[in-house]
N, C-alpha and C. Protein backbone atom coordinates (compact mmCIF):
# COMPACT_ATOMS: atom_id res chain seq x y z
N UNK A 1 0.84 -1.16 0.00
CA UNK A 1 0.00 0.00 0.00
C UNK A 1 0.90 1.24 0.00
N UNK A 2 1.13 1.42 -1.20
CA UNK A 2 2.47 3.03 -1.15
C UNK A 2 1.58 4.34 -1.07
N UNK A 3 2.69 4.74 0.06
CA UNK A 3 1.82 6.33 -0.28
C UNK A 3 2.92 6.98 -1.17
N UNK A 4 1.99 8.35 -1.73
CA UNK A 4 2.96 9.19 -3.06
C UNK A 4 3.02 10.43 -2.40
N UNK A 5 3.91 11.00 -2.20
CA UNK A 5 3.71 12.13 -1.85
C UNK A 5 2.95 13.21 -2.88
N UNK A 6 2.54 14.40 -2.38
CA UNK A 6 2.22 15.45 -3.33
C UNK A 6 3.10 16.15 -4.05
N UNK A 7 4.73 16.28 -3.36
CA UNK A 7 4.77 17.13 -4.03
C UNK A 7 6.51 16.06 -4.49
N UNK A 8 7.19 16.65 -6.24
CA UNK A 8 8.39 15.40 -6.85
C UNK A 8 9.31 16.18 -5.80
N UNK A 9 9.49 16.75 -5.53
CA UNK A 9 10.65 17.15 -4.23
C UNK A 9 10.95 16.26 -3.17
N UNK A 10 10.02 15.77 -2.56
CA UNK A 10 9.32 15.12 -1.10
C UNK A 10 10.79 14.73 -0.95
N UNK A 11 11.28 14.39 0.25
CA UNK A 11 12.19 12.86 0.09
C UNK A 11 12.37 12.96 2.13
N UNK A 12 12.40 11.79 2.29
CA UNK A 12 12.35 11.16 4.27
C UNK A 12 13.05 10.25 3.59
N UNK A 13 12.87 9.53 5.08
CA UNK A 13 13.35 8.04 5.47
C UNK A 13 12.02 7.60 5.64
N UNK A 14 12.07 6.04 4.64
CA UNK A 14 10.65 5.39 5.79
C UNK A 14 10.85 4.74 6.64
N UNK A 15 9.61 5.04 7.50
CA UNK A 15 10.33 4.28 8.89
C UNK A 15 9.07 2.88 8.53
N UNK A 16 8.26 2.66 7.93
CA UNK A 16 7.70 1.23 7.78
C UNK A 16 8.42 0.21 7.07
N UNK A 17 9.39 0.33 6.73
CA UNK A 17 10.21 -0.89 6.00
C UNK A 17 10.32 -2.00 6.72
N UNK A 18 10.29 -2.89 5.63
CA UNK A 18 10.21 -4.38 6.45
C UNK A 18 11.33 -4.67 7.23
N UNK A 19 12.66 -4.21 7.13
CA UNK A 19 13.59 -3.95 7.77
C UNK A 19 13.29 -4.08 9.36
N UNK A 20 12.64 -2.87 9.81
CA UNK A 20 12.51 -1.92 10.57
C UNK A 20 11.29 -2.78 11.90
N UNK A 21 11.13 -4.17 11.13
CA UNK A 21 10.24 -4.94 11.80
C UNK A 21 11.03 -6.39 12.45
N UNK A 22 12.06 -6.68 12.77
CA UNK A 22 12.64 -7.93 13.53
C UNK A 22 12.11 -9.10 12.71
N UNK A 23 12.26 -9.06 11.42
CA UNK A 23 12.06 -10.60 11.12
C UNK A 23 10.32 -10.60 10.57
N UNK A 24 9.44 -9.50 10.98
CA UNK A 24 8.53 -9.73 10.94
C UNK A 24 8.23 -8.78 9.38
N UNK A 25 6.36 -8.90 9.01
CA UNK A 25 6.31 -8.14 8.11
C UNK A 25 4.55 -7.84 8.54
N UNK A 26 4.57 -6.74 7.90
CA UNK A 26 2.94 -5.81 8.35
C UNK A 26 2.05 -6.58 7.45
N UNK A 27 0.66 -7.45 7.90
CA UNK A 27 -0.56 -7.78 7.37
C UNK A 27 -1.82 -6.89 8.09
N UNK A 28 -2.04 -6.15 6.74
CA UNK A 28 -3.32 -5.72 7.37
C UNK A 28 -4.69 -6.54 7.01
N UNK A 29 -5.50 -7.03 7.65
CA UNK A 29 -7.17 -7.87 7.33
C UNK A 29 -7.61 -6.84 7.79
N UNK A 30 -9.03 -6.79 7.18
CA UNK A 30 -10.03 -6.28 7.43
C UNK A 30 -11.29 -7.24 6.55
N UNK A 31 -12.21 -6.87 7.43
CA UNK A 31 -14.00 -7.96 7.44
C UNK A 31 -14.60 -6.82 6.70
N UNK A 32 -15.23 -7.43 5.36
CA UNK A 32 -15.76 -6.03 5.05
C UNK A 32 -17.64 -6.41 5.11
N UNK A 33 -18.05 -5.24 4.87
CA UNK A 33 -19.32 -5.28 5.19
C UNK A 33 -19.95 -5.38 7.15
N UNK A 34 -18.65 -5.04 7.69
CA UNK A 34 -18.74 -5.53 9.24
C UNK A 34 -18.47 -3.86 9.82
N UNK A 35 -19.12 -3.38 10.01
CA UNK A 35 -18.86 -1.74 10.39
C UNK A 35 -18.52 -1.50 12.17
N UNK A 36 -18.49 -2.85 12.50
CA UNK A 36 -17.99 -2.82 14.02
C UNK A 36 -16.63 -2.10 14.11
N UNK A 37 -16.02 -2.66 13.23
CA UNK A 37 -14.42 -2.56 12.95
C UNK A 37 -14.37 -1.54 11.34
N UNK A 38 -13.67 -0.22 12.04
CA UNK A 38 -13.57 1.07 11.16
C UNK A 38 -12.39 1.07 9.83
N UNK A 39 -11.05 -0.12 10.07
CA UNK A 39 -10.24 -0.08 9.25
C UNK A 39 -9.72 -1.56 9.21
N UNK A 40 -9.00 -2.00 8.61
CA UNK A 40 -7.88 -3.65 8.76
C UNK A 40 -7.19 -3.31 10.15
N UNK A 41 -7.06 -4.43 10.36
CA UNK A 41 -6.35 -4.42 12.04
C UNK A 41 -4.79 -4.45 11.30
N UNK A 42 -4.00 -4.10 11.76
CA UNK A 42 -2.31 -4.79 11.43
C UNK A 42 -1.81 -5.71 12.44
N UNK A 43 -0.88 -6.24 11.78
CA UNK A 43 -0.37 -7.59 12.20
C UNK A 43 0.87 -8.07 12.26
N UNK A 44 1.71 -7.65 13.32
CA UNK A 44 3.07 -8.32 12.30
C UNK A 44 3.82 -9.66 12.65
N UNK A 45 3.81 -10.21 11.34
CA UNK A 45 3.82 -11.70 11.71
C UNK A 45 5.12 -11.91 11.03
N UNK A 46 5.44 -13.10 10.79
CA UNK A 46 6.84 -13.95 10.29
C UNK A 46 6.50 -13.90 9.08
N UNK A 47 6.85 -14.18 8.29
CA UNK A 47 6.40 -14.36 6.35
C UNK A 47 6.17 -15.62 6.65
N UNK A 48 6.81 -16.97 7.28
CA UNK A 48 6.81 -18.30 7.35
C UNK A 48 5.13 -18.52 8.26
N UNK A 49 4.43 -17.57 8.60
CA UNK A 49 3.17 -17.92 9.35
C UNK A 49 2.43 -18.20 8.64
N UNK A 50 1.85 -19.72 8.64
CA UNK A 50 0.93 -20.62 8.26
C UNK A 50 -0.35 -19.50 8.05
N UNK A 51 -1.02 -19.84 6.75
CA UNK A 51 -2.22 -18.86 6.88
C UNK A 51 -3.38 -19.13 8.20
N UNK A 52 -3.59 -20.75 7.93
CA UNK A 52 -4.31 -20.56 9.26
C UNK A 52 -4.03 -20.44 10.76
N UNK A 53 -2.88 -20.52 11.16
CA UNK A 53 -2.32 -19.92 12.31
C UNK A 53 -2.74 -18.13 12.31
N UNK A 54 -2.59 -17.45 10.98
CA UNK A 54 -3.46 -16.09 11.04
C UNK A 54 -4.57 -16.66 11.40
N UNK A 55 -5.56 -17.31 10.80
CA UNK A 55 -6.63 -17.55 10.54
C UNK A 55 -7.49 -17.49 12.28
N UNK A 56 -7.07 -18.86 12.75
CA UNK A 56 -7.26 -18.97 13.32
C UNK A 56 -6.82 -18.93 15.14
N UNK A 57 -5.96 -17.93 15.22
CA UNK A 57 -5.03 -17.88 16.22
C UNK A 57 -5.02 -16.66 16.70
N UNK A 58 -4.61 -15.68 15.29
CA UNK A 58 -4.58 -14.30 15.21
C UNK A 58 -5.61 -13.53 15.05
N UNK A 59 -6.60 -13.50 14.53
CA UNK A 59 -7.70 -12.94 14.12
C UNK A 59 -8.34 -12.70 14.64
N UNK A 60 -8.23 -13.74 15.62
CA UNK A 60 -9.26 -13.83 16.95
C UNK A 60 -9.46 -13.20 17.89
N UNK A 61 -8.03 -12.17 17.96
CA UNK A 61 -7.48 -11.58 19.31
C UNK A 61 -8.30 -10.19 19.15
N UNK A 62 -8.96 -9.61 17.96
CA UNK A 62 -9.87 -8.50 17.57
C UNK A 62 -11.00 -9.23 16.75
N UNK A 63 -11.04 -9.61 15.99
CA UNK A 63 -12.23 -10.01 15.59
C UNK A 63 -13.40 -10.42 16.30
N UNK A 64 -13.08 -11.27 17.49
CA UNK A 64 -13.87 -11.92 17.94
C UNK A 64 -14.86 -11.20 18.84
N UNK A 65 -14.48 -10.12 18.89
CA UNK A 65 -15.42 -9.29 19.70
C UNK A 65 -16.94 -8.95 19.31
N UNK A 66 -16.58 -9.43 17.62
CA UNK A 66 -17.83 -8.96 16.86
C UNK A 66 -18.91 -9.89 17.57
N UNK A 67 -20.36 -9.98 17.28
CA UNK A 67 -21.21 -11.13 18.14
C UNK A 67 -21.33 -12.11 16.81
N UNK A 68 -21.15 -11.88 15.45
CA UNK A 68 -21.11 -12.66 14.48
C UNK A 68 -19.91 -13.94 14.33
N UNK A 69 -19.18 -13.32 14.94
CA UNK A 69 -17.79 -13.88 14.73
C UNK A 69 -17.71 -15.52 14.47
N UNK A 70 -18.11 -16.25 15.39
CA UNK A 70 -18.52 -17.50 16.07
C UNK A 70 -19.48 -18.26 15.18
N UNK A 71 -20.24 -17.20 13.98
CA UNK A 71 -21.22 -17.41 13.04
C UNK A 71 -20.79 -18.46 11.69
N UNK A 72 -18.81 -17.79 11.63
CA UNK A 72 -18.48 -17.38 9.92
C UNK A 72 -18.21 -18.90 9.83
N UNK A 73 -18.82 -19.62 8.69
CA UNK A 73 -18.53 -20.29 8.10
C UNK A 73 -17.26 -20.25 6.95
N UNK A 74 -16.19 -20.73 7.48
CA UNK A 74 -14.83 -20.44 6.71
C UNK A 74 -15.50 -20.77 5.05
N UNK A 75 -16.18 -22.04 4.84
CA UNK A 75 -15.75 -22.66 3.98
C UNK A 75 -16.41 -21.75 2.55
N UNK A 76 -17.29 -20.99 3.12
CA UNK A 76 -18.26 -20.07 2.00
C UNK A 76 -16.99 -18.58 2.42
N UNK A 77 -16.73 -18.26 3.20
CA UNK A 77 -16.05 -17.36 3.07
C UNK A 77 -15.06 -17.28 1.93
N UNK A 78 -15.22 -15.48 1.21
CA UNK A 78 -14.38 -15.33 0.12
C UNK A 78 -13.05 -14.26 0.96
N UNK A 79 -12.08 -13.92 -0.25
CA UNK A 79 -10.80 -13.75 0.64
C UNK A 79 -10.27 -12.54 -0.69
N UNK A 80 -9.85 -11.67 -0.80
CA UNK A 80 -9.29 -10.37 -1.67
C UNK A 80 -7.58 -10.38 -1.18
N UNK A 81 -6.68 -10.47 -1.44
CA UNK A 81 -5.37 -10.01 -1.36
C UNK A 81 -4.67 -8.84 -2.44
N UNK A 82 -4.88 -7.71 -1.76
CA UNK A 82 -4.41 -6.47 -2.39
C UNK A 82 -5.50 -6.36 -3.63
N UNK A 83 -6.60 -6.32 -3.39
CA UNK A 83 -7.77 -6.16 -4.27
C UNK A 83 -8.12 -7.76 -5.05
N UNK A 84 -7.42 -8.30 -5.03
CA UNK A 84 -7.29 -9.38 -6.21
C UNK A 84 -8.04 -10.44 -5.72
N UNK A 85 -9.20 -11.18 -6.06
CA UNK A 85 -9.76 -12.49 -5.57
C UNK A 85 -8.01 -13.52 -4.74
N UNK A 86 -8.48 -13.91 -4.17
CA UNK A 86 -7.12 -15.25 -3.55
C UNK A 86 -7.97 -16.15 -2.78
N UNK A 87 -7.50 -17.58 -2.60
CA UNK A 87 -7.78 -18.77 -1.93
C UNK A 87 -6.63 -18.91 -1.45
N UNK A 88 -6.94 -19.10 0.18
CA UNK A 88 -5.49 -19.00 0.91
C UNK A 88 -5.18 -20.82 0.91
N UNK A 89 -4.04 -20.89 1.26
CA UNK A 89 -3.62 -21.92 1.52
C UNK A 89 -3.53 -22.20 3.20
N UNK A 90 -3.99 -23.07 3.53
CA UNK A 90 -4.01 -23.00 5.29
C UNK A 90 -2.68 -23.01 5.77
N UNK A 91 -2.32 -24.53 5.46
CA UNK A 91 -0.97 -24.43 5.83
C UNK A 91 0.44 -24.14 5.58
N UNK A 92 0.32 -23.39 4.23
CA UNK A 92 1.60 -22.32 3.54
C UNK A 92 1.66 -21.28 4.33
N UNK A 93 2.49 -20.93 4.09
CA UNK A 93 3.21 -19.46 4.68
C UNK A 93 2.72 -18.47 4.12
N UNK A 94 2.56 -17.58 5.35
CA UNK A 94 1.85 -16.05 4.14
C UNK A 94 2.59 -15.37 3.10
N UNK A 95 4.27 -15.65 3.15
CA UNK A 95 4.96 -14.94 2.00
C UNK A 95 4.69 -16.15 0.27
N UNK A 96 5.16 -17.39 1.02
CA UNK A 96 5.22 -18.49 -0.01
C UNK A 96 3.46 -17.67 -0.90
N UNK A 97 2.43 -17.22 0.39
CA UNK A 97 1.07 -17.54 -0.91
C UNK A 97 1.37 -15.95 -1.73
N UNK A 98 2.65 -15.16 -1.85
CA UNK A 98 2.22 -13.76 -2.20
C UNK A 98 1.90 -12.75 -1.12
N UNK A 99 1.64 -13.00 0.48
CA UNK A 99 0.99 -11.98 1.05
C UNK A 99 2.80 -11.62 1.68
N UNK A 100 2.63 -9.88 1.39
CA UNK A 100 3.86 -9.62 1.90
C UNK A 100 3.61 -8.74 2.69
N UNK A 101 5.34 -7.53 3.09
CA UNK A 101 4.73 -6.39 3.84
C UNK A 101 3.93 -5.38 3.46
N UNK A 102 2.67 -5.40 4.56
CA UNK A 102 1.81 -4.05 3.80
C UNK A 102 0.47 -4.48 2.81
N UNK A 103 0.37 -6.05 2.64
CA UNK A 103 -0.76 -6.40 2.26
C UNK A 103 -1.76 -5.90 3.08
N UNK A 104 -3.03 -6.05 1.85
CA UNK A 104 -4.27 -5.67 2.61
C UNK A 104 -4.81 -7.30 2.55
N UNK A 105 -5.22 -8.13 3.22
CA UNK A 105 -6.19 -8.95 3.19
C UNK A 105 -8.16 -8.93 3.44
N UNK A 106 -8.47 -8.80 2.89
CA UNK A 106 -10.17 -9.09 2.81
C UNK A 106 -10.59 -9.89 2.96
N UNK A 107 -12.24 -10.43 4.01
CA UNK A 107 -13.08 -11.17 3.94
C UNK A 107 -14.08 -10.75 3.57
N UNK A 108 -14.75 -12.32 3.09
CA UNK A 108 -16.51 -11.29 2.81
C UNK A 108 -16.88 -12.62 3.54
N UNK A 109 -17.89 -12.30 4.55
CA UNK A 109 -18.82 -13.61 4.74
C UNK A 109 -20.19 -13.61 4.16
N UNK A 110 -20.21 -13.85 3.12
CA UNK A 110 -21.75 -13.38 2.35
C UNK A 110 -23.15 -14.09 3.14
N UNK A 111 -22.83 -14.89 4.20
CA UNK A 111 -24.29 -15.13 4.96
C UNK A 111 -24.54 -14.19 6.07
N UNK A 112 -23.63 -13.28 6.43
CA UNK A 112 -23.30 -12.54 7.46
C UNK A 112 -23.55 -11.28 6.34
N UNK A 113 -24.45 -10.75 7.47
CA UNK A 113 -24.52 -9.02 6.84
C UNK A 113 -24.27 -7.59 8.09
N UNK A 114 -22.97 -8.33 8.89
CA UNK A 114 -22.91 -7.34 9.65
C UNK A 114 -24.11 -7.22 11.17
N UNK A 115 -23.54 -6.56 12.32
CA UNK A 115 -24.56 -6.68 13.27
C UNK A 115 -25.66 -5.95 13.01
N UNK A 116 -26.84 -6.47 12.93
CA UNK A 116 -28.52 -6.16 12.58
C UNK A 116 -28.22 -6.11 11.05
N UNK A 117 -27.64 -6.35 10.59
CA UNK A 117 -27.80 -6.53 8.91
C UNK A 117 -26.97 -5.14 8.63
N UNK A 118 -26.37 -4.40 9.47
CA UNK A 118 -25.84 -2.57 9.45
C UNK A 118 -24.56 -2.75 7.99
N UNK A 119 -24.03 -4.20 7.56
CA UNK A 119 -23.31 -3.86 6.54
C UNK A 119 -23.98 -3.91 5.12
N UNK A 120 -24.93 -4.14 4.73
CA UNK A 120 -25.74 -4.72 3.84
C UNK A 120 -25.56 -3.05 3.34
């Protein structure tokens, strides 16, 4: 997710480089259609972290607050990586599937429409 500056002059240091993270690298998820939660949570994990170790390990530690949460049927759930349709692999690594630093990851749970239906 690059930002551009406004103006061709600009020039810093970035301080988000994957560098700048111990081994780790920034995943942002976000639930869409779920207005509990205002943006993607970030995450910083190993590149070698099993998707469902995100899945199911990590996600949980904010997500679960939603009252739907407990609802989502993984197996109908769809999945966006950096806009793009993706089918994760459970037990690959998030770099091996493509997800690097600064991905956005997406869910949709299309039987789920958000608390009282508020994402619909």
């Amino acid at each position: 997710m690059p930002v551009r500056a406004i103006t061709p002059d600009y020039c810093g240091e970035m301080k988000d480089k994957v560098e700048n993270f111990h081994g780790n690298q920034i995943v942002y998820v976000g639930w869409d259609h779920h207005l509990m939660f205002c943006a993607a949570f970030a995450y910083p994990l190993p590149p070698e972290t099993p998707f469902r170790v995100l899945r199911d390990q990590v996600m949980p530690e904010a997500f679960s607050l939603h009252p739907q949460w407990e609802s989502i049927d993984w197996e109908q759930t769809t999945w966006l990586l950096d806009g793009a349709p993706f089918v994760p692999q459970l037990d690959t690594g998030l770099q091996a599937q493509g997800i690097g630093h600064k991905s956005l990851l997406r869910f949709q749970t299309p039987e789920l429409k958000g608390y009282q239906n508020a994402g619909v």
